[in-house]
N, C-alpha and C. Protein backbone atom coordinates (compact mmCIF):
# COMPACT_ATOMS: atom_id res chain seq x y z
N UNK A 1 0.81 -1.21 0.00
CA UNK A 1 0.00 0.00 0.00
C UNK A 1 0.85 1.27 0.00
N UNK A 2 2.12 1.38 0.62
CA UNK A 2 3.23 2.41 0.67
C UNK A 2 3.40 3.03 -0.72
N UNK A 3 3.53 1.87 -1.96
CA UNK A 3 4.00 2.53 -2.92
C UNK A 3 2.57 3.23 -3.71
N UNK A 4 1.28 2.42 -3.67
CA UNK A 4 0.37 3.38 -4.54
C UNK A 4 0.30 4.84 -3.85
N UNK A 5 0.52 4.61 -1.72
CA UNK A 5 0.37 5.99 -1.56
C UNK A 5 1.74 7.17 -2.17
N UNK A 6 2.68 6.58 -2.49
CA UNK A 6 3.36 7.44 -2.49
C UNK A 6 3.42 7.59 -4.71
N UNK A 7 2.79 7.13 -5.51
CA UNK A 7 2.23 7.01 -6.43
C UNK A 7 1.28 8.27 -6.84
N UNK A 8 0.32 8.46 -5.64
CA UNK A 8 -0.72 9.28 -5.14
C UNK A 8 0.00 10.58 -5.06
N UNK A 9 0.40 10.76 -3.89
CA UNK A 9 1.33 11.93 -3.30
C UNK A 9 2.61 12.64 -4.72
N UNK A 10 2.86 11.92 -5.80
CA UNK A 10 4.18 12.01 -6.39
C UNK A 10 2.74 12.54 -7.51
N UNK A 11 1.80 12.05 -7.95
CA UNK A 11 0.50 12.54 -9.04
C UNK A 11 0.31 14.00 -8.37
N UNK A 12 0.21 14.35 -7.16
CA UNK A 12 -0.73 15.41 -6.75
C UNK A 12 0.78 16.72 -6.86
N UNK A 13 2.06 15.78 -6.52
CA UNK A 13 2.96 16.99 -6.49
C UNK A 13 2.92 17.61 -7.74
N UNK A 14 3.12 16.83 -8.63
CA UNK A 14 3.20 16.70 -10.03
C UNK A 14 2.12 17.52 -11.11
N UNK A 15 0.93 17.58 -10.36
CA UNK A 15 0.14 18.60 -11.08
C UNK A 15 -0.21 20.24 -10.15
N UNK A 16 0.36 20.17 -8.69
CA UNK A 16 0.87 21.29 -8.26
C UNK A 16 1.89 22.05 -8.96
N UNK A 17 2.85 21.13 -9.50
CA UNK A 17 3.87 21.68 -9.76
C UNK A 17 3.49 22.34 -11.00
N UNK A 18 2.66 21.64 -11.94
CA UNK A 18 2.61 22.60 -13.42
C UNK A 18 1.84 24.11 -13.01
N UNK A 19 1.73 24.52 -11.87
CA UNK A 19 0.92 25.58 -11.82
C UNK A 19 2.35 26.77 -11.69
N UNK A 20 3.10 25.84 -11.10
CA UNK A 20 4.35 27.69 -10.89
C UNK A 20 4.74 27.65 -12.46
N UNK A 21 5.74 26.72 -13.35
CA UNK A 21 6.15 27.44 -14.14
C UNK A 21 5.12 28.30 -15.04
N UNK A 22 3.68 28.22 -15.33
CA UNK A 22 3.24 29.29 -15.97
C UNK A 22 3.32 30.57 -15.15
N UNK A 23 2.67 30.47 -13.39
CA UNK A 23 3.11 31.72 -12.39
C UNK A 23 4.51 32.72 -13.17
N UNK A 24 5.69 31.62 -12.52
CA UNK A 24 6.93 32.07 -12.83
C UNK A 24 6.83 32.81 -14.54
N UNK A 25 6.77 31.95 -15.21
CA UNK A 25 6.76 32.84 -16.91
C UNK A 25 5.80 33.73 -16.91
N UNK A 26 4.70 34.36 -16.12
CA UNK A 26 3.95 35.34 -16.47
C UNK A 26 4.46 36.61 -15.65
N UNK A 27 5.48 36.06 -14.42
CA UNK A 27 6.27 37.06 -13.71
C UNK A 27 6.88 37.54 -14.39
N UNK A 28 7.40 36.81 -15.31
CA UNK A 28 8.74 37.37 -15.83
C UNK A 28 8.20 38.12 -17.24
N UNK A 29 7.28 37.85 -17.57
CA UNK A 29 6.52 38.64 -18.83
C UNK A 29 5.73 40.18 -18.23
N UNK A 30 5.13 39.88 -17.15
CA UNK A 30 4.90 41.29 -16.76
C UNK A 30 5.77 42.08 -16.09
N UNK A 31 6.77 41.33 -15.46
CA UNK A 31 7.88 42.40 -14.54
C UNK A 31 7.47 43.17 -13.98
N UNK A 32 6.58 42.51 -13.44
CA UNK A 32 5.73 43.86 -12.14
C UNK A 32 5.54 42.86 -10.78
N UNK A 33 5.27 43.49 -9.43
CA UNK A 33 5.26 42.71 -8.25
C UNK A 33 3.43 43.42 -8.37
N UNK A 34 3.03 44.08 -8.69
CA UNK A 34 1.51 44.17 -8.48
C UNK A 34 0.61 42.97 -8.36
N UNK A 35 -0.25 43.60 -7.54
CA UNK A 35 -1.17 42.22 -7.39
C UNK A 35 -0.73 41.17 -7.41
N UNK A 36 0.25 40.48 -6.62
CA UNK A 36 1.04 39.60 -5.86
C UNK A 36 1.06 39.61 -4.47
N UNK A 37 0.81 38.69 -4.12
CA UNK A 37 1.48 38.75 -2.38
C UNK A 37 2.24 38.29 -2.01
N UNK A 38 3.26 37.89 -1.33
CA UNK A 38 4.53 37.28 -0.83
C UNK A 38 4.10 36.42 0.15
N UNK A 39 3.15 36.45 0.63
CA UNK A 39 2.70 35.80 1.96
C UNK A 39 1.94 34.78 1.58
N UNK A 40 1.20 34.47 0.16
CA UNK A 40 0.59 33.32 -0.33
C UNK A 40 2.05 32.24 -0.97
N UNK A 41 2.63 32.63 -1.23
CA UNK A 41 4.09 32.09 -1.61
C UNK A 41 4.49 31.58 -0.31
N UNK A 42 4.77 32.09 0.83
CA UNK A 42 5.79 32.06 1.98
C UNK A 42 4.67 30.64 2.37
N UNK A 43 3.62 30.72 2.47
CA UNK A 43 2.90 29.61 3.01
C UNK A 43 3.19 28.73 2.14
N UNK A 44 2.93 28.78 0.58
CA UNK A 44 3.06 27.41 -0.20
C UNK A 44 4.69 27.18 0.11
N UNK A 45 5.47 27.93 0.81
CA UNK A 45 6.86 27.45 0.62
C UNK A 45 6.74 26.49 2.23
N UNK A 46 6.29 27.21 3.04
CA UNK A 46 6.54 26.45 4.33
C UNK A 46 5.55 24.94 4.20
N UNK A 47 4.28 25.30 3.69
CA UNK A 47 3.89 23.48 3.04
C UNK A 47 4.86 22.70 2.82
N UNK A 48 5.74 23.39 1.82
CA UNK A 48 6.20 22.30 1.04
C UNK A 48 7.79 21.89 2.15
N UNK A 49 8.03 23.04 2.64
CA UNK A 49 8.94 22.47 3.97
C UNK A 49 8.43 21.51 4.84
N UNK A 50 7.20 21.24 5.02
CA UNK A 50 6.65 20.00 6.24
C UNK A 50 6.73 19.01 5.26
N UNK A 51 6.07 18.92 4.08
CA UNK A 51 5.80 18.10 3.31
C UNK A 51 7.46 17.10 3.13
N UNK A 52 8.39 17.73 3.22
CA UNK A 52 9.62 16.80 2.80
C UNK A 52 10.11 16.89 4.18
N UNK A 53 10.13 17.71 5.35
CA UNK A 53 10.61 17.42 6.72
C UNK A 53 10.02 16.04 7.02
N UNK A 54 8.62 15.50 6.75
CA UNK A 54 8.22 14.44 6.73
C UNK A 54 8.43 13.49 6.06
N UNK A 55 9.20 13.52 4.67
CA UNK A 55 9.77 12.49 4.29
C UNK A 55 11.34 12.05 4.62
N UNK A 56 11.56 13.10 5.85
CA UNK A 56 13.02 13.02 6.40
C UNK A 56 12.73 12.44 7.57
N UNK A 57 11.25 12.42 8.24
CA UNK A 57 11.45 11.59 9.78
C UNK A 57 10.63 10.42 9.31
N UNK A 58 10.15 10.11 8.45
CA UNK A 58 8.72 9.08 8.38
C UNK A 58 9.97 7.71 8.25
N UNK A 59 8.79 6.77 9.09
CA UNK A 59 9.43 5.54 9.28
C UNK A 59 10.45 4.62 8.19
N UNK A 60 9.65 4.85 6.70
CA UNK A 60 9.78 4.52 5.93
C UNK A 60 10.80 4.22 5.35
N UNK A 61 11.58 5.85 5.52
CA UNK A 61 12.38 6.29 4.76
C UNK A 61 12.28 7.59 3.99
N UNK A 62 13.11 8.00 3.75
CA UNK A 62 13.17 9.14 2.47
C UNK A 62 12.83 8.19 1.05
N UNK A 63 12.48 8.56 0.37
CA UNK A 63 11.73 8.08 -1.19
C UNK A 63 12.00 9.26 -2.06
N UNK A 64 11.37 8.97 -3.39
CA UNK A 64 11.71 9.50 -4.70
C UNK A 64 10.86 10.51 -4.69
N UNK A 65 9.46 10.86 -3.65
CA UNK A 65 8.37 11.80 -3.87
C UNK A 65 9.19 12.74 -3.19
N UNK A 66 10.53 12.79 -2.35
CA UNK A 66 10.94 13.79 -2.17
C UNK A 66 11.54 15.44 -2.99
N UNK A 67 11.91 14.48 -4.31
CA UNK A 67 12.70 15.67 -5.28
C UNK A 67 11.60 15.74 -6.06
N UNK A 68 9.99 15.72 -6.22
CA UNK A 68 8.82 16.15 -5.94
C UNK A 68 8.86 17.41 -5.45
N UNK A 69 8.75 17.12 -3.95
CA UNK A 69 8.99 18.13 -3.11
C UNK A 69 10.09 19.23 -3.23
N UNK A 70 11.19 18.84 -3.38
CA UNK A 70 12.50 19.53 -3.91
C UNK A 70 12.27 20.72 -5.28
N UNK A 71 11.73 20.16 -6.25
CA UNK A 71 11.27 20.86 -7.41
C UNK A 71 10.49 21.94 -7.27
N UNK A 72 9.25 21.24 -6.56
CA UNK A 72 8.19 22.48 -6.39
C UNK A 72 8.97 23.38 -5.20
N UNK A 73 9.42 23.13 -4.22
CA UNK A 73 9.95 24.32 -3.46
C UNK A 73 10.91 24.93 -3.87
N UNK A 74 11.88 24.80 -5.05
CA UNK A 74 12.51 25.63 -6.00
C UNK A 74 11.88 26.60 -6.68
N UNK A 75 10.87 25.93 -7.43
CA UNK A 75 9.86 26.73 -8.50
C UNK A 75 9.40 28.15 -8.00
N UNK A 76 8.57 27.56 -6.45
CA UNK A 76 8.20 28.57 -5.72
C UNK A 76 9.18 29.85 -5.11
N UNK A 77 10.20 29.08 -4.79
CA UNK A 77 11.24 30.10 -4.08
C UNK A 77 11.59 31.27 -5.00
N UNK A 78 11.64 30.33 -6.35
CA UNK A 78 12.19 31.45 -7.53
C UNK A 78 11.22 32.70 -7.90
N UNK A 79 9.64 32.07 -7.51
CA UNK A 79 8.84 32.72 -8.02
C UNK A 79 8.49 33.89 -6.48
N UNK A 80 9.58 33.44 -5.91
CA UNK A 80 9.28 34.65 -4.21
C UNK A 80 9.92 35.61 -4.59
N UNK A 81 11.69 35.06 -5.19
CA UNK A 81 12.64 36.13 -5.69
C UNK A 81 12.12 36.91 -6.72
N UNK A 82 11.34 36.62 -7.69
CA UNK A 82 10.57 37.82 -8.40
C UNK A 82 9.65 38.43 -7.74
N UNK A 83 9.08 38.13 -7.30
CA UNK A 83 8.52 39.07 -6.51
C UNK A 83 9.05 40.43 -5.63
N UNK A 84 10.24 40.02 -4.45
CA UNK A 84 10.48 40.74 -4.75
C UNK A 84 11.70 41.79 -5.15
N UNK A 85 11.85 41.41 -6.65
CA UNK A 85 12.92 41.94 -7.47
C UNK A 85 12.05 42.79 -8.29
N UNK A 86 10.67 42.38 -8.75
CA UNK A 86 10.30 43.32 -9.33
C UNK A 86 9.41 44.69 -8.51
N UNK A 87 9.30 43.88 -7.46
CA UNK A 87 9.01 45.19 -6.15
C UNK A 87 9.31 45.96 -6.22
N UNK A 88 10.87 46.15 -6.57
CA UNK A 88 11.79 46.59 -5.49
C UNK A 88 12.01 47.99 -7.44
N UNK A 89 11.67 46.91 -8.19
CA UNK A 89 12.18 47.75 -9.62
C UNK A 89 11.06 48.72 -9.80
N UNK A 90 9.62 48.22 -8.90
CA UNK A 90 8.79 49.06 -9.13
C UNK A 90 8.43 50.66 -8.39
N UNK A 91 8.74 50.42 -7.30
CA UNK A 91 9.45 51.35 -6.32
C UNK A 91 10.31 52.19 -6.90
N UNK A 92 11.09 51.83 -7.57
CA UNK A 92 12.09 52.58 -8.55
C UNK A 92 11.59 53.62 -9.57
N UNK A 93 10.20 52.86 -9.84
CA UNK A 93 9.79 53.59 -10.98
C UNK A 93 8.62 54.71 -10.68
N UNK A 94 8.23 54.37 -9.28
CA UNK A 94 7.35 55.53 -8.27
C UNK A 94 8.04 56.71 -7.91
């Protein structure tokens, strides 16, 4: 049963994950921090910190749904640093 759940868990990361790179490419096409929040990011980032802290204590073992986890908390992180980089460019332009 371990592996369909983690089958499960590796499907659900997996279609989380297609949601940042369009995020990320529309950051980078508008180059604006408007209508963004940093704080809906900071939460999907700390999710995804329990989410693999738990595949670091679970009985099991560490598994392959971890770099799952690894991916999407990249994606996201990158998509924090635009945020705010283009903040910070927009401020500039106020």
């Amino acid at each position: 049963m371990v592996g369909i759940a983690n089958i499960f868990e590796s499907a659900m990361m997996v279609t989380f994950g297609l949601a940042w790179p369009a995020n990320i490419l529309n950051s980078l096409r508008v180059k604006s921090s408007r209508g963004r929040t940093p704080v809906f990011l900071i939460i999907i980032i700390v999710g995804y910190l329990m989410g693999l802290t738990a595949k670091f204590i679970s009985p099991n073992g560490l598994n392959y749904v971890a770099v799952f986890y690894l991916i999407n908390l990249g994606m996201v992180s990158f998509d924090l640093f635009l945020y705010y980089r283009y903040r910070a460019l927009d401020r500039r332009k106020n």
